[in-house]
C-alpha atoms as a PDB file:
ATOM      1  CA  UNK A   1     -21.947  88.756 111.491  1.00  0.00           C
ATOM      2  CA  UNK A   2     -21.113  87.482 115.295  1.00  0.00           C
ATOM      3  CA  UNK A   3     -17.744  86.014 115.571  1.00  0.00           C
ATOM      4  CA  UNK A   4     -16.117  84.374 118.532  1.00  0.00           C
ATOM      5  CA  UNK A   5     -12.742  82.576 119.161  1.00  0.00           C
ATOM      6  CA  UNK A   6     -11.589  81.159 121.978  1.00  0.00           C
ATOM      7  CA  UNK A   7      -7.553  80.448 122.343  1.00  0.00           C
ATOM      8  CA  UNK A   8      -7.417  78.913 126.079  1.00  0.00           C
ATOM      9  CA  UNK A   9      -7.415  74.732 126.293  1.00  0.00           C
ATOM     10  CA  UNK A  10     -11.067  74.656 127.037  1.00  0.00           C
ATOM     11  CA  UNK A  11     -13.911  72.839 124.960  1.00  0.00           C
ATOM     12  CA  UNK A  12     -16.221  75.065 123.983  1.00  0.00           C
ATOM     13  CA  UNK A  13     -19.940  74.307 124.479  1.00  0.00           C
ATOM     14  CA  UNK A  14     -23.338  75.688 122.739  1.00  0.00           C
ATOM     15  CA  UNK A  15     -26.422  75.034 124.560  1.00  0.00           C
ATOM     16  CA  UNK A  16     -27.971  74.579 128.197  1.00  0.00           C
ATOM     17  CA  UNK A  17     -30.512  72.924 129.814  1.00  0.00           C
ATOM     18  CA  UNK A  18     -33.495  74.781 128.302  1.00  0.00           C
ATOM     19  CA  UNK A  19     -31.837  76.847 125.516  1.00  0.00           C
ATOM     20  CA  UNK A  20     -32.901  77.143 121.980  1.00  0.00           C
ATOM     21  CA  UNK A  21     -30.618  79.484 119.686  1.00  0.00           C
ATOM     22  CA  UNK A  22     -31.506  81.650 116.767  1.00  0.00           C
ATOM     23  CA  UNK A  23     -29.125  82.730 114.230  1.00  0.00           C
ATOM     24  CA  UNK A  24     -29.898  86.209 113.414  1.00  0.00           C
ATOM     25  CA  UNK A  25     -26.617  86.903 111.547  1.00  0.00           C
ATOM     26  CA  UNK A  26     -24.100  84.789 110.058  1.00  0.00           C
ATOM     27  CA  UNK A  27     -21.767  83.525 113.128  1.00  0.00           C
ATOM     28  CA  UNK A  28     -18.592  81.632 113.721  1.00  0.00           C
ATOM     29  CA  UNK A  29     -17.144  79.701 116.115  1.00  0.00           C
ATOM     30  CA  UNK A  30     -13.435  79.218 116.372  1.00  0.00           C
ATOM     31  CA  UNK A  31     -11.162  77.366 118.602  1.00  0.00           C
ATOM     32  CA  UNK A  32      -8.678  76.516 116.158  1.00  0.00           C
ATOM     33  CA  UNK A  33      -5.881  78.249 117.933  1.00  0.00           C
ATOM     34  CA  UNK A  34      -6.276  75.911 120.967  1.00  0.00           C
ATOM     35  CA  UNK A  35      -7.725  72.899 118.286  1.00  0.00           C
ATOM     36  CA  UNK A  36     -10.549  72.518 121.611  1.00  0.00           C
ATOM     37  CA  UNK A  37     -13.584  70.883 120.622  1.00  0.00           C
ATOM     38  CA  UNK A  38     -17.028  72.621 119.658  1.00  0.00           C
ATOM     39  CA  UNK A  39     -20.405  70.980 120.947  1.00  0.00           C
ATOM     40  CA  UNK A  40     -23.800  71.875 119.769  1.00  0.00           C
ATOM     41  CA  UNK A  41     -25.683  70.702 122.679  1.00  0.00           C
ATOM     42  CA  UNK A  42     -28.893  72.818 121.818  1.00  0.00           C
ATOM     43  CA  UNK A  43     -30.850  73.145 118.672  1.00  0.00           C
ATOM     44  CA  UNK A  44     -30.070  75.925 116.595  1.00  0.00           C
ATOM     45  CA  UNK A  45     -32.218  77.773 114.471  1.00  0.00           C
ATOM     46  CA  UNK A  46     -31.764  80.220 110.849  1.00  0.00           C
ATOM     47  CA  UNK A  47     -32.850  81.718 108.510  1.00  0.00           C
ATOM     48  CA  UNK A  48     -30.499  81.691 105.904  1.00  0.00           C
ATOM     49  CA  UNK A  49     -27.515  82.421 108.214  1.00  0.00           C
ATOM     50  CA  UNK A  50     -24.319  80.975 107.595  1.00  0.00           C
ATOM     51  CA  UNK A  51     -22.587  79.165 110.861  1.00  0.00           C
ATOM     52  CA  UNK A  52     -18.840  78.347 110.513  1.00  0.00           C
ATOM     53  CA  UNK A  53     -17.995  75.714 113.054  1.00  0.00           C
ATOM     54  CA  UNK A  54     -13.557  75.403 113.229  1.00  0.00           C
ATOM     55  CA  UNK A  55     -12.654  73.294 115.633  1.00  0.00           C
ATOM     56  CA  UNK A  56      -8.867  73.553 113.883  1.00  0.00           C
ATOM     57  CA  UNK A  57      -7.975  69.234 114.573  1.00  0.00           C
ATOM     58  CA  UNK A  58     -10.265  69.371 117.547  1.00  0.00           C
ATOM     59  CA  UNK A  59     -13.551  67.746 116.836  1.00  0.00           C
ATOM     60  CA  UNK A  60     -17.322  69.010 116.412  1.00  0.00           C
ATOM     61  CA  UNK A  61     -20.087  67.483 117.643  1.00  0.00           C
ATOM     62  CA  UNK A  62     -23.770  68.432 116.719  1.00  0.00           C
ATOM     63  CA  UNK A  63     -26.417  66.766 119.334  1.00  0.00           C
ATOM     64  CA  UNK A  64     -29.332  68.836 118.855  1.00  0.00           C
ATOM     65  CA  UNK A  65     -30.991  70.243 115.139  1.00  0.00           C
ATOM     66  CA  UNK A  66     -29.710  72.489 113.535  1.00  0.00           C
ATOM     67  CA  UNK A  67     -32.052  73.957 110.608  1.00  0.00           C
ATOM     68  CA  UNK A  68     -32.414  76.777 108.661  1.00  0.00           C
ATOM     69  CA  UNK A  69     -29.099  77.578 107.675  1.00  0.00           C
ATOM     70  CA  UNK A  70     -27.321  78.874 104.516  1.00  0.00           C
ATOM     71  CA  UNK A  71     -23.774  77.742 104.110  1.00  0.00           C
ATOM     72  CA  UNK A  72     -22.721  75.173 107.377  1.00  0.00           C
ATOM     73  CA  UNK A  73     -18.540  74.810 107.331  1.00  0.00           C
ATOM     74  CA  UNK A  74     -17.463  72.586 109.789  1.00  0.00           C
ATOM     75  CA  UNK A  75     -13.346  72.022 109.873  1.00  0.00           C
ATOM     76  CA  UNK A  76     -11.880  69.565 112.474  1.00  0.00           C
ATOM     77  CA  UNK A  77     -10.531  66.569 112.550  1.00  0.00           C
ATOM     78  CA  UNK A  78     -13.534  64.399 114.226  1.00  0.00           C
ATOM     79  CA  UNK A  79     -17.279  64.844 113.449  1.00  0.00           C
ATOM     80  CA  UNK A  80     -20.647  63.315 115.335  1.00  0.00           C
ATOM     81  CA  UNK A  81     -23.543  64.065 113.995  1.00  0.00           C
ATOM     82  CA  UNK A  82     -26.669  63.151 116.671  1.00  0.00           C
ATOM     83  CA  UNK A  83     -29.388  64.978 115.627  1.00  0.00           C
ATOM     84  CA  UNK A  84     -30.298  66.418 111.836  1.00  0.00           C
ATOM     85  CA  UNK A  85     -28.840  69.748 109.983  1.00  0.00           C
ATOM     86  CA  UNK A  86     -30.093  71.256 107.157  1.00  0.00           C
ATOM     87  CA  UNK A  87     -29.747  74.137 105.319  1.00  0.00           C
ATOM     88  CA  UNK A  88     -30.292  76.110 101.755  1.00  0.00           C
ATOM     89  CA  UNK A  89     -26.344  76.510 100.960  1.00  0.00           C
ATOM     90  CA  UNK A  90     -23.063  74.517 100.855  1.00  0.00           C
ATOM     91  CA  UNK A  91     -22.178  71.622 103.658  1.00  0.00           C
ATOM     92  CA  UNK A  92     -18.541  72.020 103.607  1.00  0.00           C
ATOM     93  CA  UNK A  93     -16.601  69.318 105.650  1.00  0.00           C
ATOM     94  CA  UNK A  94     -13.059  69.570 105.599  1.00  0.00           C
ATOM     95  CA  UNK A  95     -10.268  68.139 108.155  1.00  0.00           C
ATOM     96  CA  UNK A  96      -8.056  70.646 110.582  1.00  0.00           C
ATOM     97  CA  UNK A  97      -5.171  70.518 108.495  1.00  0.00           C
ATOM     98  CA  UNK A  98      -3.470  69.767 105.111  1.00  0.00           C
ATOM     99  CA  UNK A  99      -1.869  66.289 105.847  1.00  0.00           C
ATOM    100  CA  UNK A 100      -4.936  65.059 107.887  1.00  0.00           C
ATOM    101  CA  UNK A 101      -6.531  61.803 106.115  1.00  0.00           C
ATOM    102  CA  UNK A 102     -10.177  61.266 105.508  1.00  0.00           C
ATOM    103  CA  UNK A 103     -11.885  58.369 105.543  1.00  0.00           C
ATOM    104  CA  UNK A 104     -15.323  58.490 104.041  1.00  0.00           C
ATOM    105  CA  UNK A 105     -17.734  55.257 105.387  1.00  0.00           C
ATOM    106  CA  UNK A 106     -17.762  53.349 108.083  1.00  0.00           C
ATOM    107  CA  UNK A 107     -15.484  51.005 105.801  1.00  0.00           C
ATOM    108  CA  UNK A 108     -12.839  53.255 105.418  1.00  0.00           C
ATOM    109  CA  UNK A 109      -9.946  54.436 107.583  1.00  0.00           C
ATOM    110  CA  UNK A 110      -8.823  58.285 108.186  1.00  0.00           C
ATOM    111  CA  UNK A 111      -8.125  60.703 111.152  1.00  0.00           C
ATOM    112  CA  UNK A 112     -11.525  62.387 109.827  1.00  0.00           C
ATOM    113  CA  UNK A 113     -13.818  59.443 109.728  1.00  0.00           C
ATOM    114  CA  UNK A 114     -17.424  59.973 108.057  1.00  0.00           C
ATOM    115  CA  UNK A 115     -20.032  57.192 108.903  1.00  0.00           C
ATOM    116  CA  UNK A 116     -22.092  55.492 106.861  1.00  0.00           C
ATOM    117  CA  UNK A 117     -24.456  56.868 109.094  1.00  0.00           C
ATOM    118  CA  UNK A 118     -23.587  60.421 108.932  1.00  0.00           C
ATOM    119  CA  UNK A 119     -22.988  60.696 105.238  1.00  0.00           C
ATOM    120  CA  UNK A 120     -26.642  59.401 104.671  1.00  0.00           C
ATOM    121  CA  UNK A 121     -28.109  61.702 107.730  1.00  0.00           C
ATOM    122  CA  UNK A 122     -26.340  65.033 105.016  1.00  0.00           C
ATOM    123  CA  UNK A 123     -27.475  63.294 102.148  1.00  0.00           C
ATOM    124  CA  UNK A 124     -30.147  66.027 100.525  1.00  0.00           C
ATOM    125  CA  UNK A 125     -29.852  68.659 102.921  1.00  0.00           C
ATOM    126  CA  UNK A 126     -28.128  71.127 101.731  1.00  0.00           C
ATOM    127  CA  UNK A 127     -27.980  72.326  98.100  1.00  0.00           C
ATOM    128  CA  UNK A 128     -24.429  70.597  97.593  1.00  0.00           C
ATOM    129  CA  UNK A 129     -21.812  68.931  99.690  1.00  0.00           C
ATOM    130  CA  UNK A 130     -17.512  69.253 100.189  1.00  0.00           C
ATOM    131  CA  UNK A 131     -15.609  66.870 101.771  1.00  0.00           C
ATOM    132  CA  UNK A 132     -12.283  67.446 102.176  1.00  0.00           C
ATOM    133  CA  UNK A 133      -9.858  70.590 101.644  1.00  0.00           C
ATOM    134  CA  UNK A 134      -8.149  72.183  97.981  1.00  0.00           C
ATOM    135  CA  UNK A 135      -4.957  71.701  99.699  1.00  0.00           C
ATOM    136  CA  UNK A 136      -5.327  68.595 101.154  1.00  0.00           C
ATOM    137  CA  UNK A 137      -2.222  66.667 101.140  1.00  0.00           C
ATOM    138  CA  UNK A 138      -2.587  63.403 103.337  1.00  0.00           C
ATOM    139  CA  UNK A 139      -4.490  60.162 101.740  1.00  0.00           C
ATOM    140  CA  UNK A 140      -8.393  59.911 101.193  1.00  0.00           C
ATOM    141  CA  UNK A 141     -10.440  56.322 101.416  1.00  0.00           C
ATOM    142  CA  UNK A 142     -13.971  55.683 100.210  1.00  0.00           C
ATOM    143  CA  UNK A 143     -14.801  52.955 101.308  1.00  0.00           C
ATOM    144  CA  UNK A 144     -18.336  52.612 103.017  1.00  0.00           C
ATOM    145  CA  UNK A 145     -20.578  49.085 103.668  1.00  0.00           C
ATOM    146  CA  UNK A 146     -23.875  50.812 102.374  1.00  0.00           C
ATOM    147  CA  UNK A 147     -24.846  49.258  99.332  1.00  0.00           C
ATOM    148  CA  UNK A 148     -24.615  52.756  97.613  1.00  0.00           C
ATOM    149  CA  UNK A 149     -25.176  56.044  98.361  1.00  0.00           C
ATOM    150  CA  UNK A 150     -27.341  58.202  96.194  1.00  0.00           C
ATOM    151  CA  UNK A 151     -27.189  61.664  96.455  1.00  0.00           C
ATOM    152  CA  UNK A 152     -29.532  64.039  94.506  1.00  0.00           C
ATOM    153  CA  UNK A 153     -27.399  67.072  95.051  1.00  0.00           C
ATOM    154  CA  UNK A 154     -23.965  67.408  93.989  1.00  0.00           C
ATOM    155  CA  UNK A 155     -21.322  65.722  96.203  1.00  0.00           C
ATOM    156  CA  UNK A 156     -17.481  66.897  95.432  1.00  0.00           C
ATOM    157  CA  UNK A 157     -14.458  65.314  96.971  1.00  0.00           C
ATOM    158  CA  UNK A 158     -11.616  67.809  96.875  1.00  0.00           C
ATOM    159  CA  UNK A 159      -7.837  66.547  97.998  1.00  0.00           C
ATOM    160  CA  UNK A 160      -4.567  66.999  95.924  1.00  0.00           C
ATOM    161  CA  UNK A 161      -3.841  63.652  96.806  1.00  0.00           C
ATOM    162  CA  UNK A 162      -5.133  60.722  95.161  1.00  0.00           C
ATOM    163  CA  UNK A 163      -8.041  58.501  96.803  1.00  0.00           C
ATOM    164  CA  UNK A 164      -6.702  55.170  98.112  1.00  0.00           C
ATOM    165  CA  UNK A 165      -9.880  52.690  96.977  1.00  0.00           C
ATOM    166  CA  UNK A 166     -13.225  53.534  95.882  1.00  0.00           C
ATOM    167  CA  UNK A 167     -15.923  51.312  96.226  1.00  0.00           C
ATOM    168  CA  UNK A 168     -19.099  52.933  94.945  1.00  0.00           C
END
């Protein structure tokens, strides 16, 4: 497994002008000490591989693929997703910290915000989906303008806190 932290302020950046990554073990990348942002600027390619992306309440943003994967765990407390991911395993998304809220549709409000957008761009790609964290503490809201969403593979919400509305 390949595992890198970084602890200085800086964001930290995947990709350049002409690069193309393969996964050939499972990797993680971790600037939660510093909570600096993660970019995936350059598609990323697996086989199985698990990528843990921990931004800490920094954000993560995916702009190119990202395919072949096992297990993708992405913790921060802001997500864009501009491009596709897909993988075999679990799609974990879960905020930086405890008392972080999540919002979940474009509808809803939360420091972690999932679109509309992004929760149907997930929706089938991996063989089941987490949102949110076992020890989550702070306030959930589902509330998205989609007329419904319809996953075929499972979708948990985890939180020990109740979730404010659900429309569904």
């Amino acid at each position: 497994s390949i595992t890198t932290s970084h602890a200085s302020s800086g964001a930290i950046t995947l990709g350049g002008s002409s690069t193309v990554f393969s996964l050939g073990a499972n990797t993680t990348i971790n600037s939660s000490t510093s909570n600096s942002n993660i970019t995936i600027s350059k598609a990323i390619a697996a086989t199985s591989q698990n990528l843990i992306l921990n931004a800490g309440t920094g954000t993560v943003s995916i702009v190119e693929a990202v395919s072949g994967l096992g297990d993708l765990t992405i913790t921060s407390n802001g997500l864009t997703l501009d491009s596709t991911i897909a993988g075999t395993g679990v799609l974990s998304i879960s905020p930086g910290a405890a008392n972080v809220t999540v919002g979940i549709g474009s509808s809803s409000t939360g420091t972690l915000k999932l679109s509309d957008a992004l929760l149907d761009s997930v929706k089938d790609k991996f063989a089941s989906i987490i949102i949110g964290r076992a020890d989550g503490t702070a306030a959930m809201d589902l509330n998205y303008t989609a007329a419904r969403f319809a996953y075929a593979t499972p979708l948990t919400i985890r939180s020990l806190s109740e979730i404010g509305r659900a429309h569904v």
